[in-house]
N, C-alpha and C. Protein backbone atom coordinates (compact mmCIF):
# COMPACT_ATOMS: atom_id res chain seq x y z
N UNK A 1 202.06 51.20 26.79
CA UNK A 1 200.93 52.04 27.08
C UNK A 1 199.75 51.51 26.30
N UNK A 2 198.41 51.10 27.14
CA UNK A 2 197.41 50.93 26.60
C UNK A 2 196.16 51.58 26.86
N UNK A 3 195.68 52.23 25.53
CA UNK A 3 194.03 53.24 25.94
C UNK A 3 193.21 52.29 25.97
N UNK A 4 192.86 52.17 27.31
CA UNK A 4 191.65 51.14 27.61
C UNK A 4 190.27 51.94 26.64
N UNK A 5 189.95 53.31 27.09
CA UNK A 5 189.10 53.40 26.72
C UNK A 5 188.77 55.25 26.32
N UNK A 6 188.21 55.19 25.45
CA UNK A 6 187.84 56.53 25.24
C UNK A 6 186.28 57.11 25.76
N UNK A 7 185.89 57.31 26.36
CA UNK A 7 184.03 57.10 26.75
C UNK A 7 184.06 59.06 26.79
N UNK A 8 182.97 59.55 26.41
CA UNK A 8 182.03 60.89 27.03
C UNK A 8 181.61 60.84 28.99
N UNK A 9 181.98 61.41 29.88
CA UNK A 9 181.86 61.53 31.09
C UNK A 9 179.91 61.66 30.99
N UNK A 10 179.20 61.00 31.70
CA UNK A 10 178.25 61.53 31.95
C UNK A 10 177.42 61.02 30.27
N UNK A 11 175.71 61.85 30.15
CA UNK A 11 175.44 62.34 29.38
C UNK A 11 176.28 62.80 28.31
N UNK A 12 175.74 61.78 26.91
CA UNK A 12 176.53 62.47 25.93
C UNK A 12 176.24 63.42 25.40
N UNK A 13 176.86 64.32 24.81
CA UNK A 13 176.20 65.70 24.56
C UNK A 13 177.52 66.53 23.53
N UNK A 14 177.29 67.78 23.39
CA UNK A 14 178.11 68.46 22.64
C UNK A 14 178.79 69.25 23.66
N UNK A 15 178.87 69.42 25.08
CA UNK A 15 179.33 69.75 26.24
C UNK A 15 179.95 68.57 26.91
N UNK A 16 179.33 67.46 26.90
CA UNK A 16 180.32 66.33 27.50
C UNK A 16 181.81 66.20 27.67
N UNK A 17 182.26 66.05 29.02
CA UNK A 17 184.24 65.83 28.77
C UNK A 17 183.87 64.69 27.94
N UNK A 18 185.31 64.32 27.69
CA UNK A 18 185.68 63.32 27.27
C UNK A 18 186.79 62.41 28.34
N UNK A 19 186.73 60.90 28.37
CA UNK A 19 187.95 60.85 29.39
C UNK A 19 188.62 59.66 28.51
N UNK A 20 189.87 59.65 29.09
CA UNK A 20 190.43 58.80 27.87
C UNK A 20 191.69 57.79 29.66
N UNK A 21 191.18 56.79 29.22
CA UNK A 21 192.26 56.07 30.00
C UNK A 21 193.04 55.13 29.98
N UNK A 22 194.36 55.16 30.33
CA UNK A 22 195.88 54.78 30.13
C UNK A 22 196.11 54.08 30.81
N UNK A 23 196.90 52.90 30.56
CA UNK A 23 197.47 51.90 31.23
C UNK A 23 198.56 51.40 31.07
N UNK A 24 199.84 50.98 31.88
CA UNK A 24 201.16 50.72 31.47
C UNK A 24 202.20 51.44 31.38
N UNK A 25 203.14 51.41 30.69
CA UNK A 25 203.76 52.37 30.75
C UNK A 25 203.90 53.45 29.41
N UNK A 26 204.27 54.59 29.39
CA UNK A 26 204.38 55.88 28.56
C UNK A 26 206.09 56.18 27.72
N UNK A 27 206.37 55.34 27.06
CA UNK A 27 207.97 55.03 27.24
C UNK A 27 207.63 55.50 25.93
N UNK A 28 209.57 55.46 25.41
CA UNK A 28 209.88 55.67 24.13
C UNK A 28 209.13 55.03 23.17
N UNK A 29 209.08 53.46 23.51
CA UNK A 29 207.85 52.72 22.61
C UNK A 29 206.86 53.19 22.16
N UNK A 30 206.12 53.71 23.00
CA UNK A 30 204.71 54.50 23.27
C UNK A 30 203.95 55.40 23.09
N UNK A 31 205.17 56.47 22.80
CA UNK A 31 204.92 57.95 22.96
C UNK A 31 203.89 58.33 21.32
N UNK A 32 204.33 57.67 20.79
CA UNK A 32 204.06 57.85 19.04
C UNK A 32 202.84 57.40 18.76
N UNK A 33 202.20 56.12 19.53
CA UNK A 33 200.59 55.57 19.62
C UNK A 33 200.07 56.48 21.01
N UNK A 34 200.39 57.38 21.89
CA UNK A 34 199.82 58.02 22.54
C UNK A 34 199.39 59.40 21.92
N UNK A 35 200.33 60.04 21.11
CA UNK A 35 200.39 61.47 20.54
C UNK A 35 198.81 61.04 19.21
N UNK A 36 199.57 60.15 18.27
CA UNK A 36 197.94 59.94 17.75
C UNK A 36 196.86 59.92 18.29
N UNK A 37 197.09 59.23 19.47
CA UNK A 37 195.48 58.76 19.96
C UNK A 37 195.16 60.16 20.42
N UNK A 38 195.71 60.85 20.96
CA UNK A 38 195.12 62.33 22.11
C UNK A 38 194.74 63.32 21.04
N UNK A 39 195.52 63.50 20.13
CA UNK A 39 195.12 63.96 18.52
C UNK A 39 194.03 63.74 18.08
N UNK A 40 193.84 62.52 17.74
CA UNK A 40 192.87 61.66 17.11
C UNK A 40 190.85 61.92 17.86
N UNK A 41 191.67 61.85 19.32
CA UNK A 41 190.61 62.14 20.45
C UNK A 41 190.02 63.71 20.95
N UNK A 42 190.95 64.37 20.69
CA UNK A 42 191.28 66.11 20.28
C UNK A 42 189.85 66.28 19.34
N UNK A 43 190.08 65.50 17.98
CA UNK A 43 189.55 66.08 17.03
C UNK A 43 187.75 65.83 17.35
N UNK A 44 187.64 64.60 18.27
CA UNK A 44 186.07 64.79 18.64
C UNK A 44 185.63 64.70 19.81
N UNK A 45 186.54 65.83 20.53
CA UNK A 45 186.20 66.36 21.86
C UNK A 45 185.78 67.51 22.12
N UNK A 46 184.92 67.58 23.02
CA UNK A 46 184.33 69.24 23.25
C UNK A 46 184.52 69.62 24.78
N UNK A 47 185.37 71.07 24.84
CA UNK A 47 185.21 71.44 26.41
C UNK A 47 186.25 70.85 27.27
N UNK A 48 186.52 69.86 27.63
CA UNK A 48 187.21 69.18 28.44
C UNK A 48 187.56 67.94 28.12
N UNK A 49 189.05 67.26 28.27
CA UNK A 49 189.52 66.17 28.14
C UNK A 49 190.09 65.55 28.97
N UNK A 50 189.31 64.70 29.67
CA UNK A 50 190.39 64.43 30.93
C UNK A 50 191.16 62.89 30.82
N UNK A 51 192.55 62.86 30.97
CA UNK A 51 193.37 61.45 30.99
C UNK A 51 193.42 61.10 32.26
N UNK A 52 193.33 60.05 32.48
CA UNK A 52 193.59 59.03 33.66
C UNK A 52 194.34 58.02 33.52
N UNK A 53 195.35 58.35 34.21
CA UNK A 53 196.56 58.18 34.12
C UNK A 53 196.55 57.24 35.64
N UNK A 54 195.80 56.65 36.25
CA UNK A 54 195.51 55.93 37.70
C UNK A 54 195.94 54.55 37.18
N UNK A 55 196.53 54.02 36.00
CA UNK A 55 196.86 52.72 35.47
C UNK A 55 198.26 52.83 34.88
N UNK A 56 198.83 53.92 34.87
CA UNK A 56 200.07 54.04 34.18
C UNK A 56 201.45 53.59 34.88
N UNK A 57 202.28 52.78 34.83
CA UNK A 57 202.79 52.28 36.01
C UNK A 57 204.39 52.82 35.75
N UNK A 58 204.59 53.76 34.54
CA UNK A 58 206.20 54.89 34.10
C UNK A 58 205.43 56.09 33.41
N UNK A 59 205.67 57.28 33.24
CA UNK A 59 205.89 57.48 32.02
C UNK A 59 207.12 58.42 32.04
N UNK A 60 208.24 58.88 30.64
CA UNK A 60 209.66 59.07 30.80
C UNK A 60 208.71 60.84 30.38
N UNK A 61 210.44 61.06 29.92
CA UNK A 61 210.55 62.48 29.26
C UNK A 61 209.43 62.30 28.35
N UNK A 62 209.75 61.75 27.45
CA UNK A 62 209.02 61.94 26.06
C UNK A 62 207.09 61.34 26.60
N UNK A 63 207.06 60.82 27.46
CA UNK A 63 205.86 61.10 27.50
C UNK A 63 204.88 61.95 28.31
N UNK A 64 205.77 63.01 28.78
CA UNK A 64 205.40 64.05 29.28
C UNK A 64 205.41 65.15 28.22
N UNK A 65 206.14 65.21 27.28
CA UNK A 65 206.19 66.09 26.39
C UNK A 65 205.35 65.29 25.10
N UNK A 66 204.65 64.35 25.10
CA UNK A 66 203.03 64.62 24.67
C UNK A 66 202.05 64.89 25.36
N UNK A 67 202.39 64.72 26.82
CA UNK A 67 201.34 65.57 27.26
C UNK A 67 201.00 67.25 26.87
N UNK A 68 201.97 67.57 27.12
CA UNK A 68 202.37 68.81 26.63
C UNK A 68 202.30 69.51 25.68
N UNK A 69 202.61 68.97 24.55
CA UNK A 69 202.18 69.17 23.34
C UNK A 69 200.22 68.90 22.93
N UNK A 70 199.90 67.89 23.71
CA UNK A 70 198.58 68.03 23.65
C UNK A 70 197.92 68.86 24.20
N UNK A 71 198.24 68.91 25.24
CA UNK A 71 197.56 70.57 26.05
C UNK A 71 197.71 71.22 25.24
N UNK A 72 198.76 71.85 24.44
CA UNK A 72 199.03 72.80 23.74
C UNK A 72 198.11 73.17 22.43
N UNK A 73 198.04 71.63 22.20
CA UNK A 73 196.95 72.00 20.54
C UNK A 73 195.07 71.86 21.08
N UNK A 74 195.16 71.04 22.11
CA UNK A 74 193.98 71.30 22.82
C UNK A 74 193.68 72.71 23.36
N UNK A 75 194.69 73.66 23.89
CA UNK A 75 194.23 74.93 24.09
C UNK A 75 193.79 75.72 22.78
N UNK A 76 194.54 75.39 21.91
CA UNK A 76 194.49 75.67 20.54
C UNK A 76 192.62 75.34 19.97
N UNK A 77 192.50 74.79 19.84
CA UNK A 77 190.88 74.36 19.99
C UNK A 77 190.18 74.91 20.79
N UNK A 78 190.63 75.70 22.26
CA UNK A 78 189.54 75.65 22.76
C UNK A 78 189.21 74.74 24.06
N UNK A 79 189.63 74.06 24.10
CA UNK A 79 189.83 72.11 25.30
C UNK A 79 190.46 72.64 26.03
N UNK A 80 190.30 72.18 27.37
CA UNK A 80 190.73 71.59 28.46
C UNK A 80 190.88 70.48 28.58
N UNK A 81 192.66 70.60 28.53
CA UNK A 81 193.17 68.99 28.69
C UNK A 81 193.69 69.03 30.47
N UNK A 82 192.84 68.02 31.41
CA UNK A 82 193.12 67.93 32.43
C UNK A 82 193.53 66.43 32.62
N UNK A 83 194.10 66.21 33.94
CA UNK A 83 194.50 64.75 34.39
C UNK A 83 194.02 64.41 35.63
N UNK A 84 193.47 63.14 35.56
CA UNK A 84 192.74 62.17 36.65
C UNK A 84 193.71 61.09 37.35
N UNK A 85 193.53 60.60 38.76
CA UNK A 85 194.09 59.59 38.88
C UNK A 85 195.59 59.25 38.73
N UNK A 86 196.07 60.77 39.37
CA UNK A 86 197.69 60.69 38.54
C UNK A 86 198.48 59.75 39.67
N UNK A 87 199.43 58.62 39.52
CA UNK A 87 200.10 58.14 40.42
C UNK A 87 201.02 59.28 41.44
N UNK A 88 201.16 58.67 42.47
CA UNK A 88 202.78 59.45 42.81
C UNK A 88 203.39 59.57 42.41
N UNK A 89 204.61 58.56 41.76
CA UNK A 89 205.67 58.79 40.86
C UNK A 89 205.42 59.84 39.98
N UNK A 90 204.53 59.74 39.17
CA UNK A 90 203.91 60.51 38.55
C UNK A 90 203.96 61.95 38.55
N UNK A 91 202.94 61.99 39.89
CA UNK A 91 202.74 63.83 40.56
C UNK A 91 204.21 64.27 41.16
N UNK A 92 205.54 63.41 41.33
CA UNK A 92 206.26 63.72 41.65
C UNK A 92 207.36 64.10 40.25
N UNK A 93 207.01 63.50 39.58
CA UNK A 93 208.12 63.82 38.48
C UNK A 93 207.50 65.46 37.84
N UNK A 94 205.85 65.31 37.64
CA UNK A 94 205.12 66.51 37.51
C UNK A 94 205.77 67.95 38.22
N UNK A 95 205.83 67.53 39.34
CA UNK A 95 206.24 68.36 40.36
C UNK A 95 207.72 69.06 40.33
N UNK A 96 208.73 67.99 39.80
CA UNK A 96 210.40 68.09 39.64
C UNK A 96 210.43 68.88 38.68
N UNK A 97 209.95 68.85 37.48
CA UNK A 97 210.05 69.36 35.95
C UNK A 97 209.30 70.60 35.98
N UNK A 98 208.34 70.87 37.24
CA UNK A 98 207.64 72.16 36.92
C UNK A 98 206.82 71.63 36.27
N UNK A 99 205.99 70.93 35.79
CA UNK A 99 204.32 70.73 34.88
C UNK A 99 203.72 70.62 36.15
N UNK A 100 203.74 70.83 37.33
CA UNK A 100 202.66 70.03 37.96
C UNK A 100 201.30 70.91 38.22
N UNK A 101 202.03 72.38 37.97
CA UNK A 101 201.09 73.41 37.95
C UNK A 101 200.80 73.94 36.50
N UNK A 102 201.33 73.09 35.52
CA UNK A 102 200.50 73.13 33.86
C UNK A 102 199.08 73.12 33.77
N UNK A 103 198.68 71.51 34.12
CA UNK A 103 197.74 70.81 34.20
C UNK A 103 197.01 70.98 34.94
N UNK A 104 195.44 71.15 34.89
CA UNK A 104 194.80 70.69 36.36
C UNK A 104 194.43 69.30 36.48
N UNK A 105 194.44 69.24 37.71
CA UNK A 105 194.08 67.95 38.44
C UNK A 105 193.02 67.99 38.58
N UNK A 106 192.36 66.67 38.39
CA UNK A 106 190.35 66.44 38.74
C UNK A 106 191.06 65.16 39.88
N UNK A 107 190.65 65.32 40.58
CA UNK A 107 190.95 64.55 42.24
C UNK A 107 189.90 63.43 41.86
């Protein structure tokens, strides 16, 4: 898994999302440099966080349950943690496990 990039959507501002985007895969390897980074990205985000996930080509259990856990401390704050660009595989495993209606989707 690689964060290409962290950028402010739009105008930067103190309202700005934030979007953060992923590439590769979300594996056991991974999960531990993803949970920092969404943390890390958590701490100077306002309003909305959206991942784009349109480059991710796996991700397992465990990297659904940092998603999860990030939503979680992002609601905690205040954030909206949403997802962009989700593959099929993806929206389908979303879908199997029940998250698929966690998250919202930005189309």
């Amino acid at each position: 898994m690689t964060v290409i990039d962290t950028a402010p959507l739009g105008e930067a501002g103190a309202s700005a999302p934030t979007l953060v985007h992923l590439a590769g895969d979300i594996d056991i390897f991974t999960t531990a440099k993803l949970r920092r980074r969404l943390i890390d990205t958590l701490a100077h985000s306002t309003g909305l966080l959206v991942v784009d996930l349109s480059q991710v080509t796996f991700c397992g259990a465990g990297g659904l349950g940092v998603l999860v856990g990030a939503q979680g401390r992002a609601r905690s704050l205040g954030i909206t943690l949403a997802l962009t660009g989700v593959p099929p595989r993806m929206a389908r495993l979303l879908h199997i496990t029940g998250l698929g209606n966690r998250f919202p989707i930005i189309a």
